[in-house]
C-alpha atoms as a PDB file:
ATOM      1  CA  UNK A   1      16.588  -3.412 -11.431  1.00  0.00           C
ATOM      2  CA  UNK A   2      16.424  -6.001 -13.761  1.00  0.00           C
ATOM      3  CA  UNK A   3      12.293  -6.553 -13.832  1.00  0.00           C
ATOM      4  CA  UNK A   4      10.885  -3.332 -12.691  1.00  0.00           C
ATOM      5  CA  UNK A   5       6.955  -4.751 -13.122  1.00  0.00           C
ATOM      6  CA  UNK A   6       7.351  -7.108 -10.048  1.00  0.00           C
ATOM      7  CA  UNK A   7       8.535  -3.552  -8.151  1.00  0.00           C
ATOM      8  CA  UNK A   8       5.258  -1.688  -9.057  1.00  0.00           C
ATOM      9  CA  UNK A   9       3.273  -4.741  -8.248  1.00  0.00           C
ATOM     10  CA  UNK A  10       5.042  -4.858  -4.643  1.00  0.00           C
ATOM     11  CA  UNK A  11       4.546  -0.536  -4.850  1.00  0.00           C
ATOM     12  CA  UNK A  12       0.774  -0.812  -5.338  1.00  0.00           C
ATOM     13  CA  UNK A  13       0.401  -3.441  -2.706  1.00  0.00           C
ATOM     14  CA  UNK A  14       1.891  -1.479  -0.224  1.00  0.00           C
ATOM     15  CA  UNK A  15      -0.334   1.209  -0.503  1.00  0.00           C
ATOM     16  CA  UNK A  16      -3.507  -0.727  -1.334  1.00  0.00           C
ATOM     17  CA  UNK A  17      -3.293  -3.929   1.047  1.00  0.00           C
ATOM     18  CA  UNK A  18      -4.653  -2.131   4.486  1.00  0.00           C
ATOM     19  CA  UNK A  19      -7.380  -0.105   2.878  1.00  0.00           C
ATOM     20  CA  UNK A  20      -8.435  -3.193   0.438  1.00  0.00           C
ATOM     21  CA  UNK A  21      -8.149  -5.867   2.850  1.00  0.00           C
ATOM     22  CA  UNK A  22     -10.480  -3.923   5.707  1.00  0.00           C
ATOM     23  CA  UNK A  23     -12.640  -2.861   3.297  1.00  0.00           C
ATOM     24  CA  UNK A  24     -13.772  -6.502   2.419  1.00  0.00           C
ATOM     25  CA  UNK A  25     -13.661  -7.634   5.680  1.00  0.00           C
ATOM     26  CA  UNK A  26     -15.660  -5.226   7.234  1.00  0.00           C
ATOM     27  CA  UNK A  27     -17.615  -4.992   3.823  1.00  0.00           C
ATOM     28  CA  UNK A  28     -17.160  -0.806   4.354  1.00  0.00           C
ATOM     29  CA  UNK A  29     -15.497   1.256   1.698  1.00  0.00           C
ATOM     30  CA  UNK A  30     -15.242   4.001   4.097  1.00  0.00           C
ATOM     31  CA  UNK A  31     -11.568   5.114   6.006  1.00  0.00           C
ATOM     32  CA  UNK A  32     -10.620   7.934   7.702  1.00  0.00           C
ATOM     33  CA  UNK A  33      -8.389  10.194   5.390  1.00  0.00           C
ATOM     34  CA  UNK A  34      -5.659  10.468   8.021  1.00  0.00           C
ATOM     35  CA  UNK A  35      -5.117   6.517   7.857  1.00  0.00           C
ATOM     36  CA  UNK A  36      -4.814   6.310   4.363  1.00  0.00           C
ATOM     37  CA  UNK A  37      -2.659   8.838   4.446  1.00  0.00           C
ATOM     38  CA  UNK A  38      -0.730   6.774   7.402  1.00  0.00           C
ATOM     39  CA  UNK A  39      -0.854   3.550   4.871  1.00  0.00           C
ATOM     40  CA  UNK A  40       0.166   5.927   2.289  1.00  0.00           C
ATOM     41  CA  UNK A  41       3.228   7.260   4.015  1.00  0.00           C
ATOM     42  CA  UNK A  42       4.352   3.835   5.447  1.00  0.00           C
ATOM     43  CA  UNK A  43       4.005   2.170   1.920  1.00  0.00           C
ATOM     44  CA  UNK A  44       6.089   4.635   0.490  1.00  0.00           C
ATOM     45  CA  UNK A  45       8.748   5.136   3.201  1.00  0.00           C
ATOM     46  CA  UNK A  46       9.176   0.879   2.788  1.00  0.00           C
ATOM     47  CA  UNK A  47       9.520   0.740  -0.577  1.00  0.00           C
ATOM     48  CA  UNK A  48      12.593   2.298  -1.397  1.00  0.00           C
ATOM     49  CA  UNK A  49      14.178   0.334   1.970  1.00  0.00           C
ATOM     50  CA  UNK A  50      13.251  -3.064  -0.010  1.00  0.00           C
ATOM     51  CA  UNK A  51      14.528  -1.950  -3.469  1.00  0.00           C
ATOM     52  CA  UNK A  52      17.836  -0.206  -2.791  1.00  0.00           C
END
């Protein structure tokens, strides 16, 4: 890949988003380990799919 920074700015995104964006709208920190986990897992398993 030519620009690999926009890559890990796409990988951290797709981990962080869910968690991040439900933590300020519900203004709780707090998830349950097995969803981020899930969010985890489903970040990871897109990435490589959109950077082939």
């Amino acid at each position: 890949m030519d620009d690999p920074l926009p890559a890990a700015h796409h990988f951290a995104g797709l981990l962080l988003w869910i968690p991040v964006d439900k933590a300020m709208c519900t203004g709780s920190p707090q998830h349950p380990e097995a969803d981020l986990d899930n969010w985890a897992a489903t970040g990871a398993r897109a990435f490589p799919a959109a950077y082939r």
